[in-house]
Protein backbone atom coordinates (compact mmCIF):
# COMPACT_ATOMS: atom_id res chain seq x y z
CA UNK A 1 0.00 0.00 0.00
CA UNK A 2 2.95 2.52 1.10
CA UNK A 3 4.41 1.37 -2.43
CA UNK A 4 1.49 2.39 -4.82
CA UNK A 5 0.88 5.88 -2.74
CA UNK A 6 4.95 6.19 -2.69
CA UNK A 7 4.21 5.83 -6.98
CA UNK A 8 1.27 8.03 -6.96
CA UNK A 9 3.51 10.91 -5.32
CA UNK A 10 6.15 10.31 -7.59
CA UNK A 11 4.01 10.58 -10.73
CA UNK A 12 1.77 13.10 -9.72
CA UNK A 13 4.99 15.36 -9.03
CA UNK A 14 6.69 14.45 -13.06
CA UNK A 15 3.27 15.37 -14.33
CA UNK A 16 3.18 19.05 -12.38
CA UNK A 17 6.81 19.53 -13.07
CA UNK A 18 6.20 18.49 -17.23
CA UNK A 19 3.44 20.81 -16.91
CA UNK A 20 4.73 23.63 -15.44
CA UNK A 21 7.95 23.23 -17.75
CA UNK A 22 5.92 23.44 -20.58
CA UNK A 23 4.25 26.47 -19.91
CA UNK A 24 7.21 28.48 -18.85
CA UNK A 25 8.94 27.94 -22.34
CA UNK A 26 6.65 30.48 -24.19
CA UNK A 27 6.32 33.26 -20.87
CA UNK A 28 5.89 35.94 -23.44
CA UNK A 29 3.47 34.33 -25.31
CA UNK A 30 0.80 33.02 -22.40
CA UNK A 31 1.11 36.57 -20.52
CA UNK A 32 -0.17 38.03 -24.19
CA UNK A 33 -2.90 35.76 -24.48
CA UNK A 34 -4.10 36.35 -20.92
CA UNK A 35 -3.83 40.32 -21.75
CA UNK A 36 -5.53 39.76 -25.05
CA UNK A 37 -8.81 37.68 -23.47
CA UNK A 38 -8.74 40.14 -20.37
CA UNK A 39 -9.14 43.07 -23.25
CA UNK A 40 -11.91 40.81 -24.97
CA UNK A 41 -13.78 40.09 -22.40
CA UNK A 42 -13.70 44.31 -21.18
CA UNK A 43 -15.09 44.72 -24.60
CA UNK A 44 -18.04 42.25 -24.16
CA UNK A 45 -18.96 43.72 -20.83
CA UNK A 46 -18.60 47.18 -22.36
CA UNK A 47 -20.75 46.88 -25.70
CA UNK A 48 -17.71 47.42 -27.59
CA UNK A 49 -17.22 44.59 -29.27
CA UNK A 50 -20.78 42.88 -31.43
CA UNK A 51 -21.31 39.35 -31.34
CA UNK A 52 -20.00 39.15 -34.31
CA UNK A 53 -16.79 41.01 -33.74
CA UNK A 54 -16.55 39.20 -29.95
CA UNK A 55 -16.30 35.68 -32.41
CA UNK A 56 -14.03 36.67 -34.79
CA UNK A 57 -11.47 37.76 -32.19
CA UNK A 58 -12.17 34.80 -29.92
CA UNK A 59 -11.49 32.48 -33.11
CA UNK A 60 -8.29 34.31 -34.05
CA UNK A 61 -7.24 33.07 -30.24
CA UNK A 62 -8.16 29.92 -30.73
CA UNK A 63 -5.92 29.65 -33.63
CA UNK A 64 -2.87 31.34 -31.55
CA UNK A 65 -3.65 29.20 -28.81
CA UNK A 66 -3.69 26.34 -31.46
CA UNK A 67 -0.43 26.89 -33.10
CA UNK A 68 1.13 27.34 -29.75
CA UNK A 69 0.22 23.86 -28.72
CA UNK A 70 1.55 22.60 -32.08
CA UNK A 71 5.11 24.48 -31.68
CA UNK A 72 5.35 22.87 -28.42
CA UNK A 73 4.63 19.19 -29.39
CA UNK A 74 7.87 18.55 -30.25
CA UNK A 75 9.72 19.98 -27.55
CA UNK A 76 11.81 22.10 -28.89
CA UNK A 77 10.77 26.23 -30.19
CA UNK A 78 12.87 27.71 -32.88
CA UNK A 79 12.97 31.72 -33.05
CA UNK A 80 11.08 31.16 -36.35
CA UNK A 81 8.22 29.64 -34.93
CA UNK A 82 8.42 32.55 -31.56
CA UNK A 83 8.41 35.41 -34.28
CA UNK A 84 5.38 33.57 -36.20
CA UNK A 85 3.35 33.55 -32.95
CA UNK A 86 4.30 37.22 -32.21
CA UNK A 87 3.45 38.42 -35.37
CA UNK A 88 -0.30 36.41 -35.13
CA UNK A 89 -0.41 37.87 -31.67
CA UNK A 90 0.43 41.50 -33.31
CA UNK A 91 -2.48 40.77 -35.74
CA UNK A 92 -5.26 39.88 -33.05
CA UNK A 93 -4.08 42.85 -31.04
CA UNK A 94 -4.85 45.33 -33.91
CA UNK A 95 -7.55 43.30 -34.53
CA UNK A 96 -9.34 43.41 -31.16
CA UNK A 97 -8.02 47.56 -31.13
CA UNK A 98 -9.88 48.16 -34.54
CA UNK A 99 -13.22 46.04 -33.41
CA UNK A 100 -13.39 47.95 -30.40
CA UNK A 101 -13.04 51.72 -31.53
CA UNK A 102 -15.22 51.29 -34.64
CA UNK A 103 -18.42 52.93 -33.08
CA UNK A 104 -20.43 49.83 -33.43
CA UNK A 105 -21.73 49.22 -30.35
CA UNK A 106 -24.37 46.06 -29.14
CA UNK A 107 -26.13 48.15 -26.70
């Protein structure tokens, strides 16, 4: 019994540490996203953004979040693939900046 819970401990603690690895590779990257959805979300609760503007943005992070995954699969990021998410995270940001100062409000 002190064996398998002894295991448990020991797995439990590679998966947390793979996990937490994994996410601090790309620091840059996650703290954008989390500004970018933050910014989103204002917009909703503001009337700024339409429904239709609120899923175009939220599908533009779904494909950033997407590709991130994808660069990460293989364990190792080359500056290519870091300046290809930056520059898709430089489109959504103008994107969500545009959507939300074009006077089209869902009030």
């Amino acid at each position: 019994m002190k064996r398998i819970a002894f295991l448990i401990a020991i797995m439990s603690t590679v998966v947390l540490t793979n996990n937490a690895m994994a996410q601090s590779r790309m620091p840059r990257v996650t703290h954008r996203q989390i500004n970018q959805h933050e910014r989103i979300r204002q917009g909703v609760r503001s009337g700024e953004l339409t429904r239709h503007e609120t899923r175009v943005v939220r599908m533009q992070q779904a494909k950033i979040a997407h590709d991130k995954r994808f660069v990460k699969r293989d364990g190792i990021i080359t500056p290519h693939e870091r300046r290809v998410l930056a520059m898709e995270q430089n489109h959504a940001n103008r994107t969500i900046y545009r959507m939300k100062h074009n006077n089209r409000n869902y009030r």
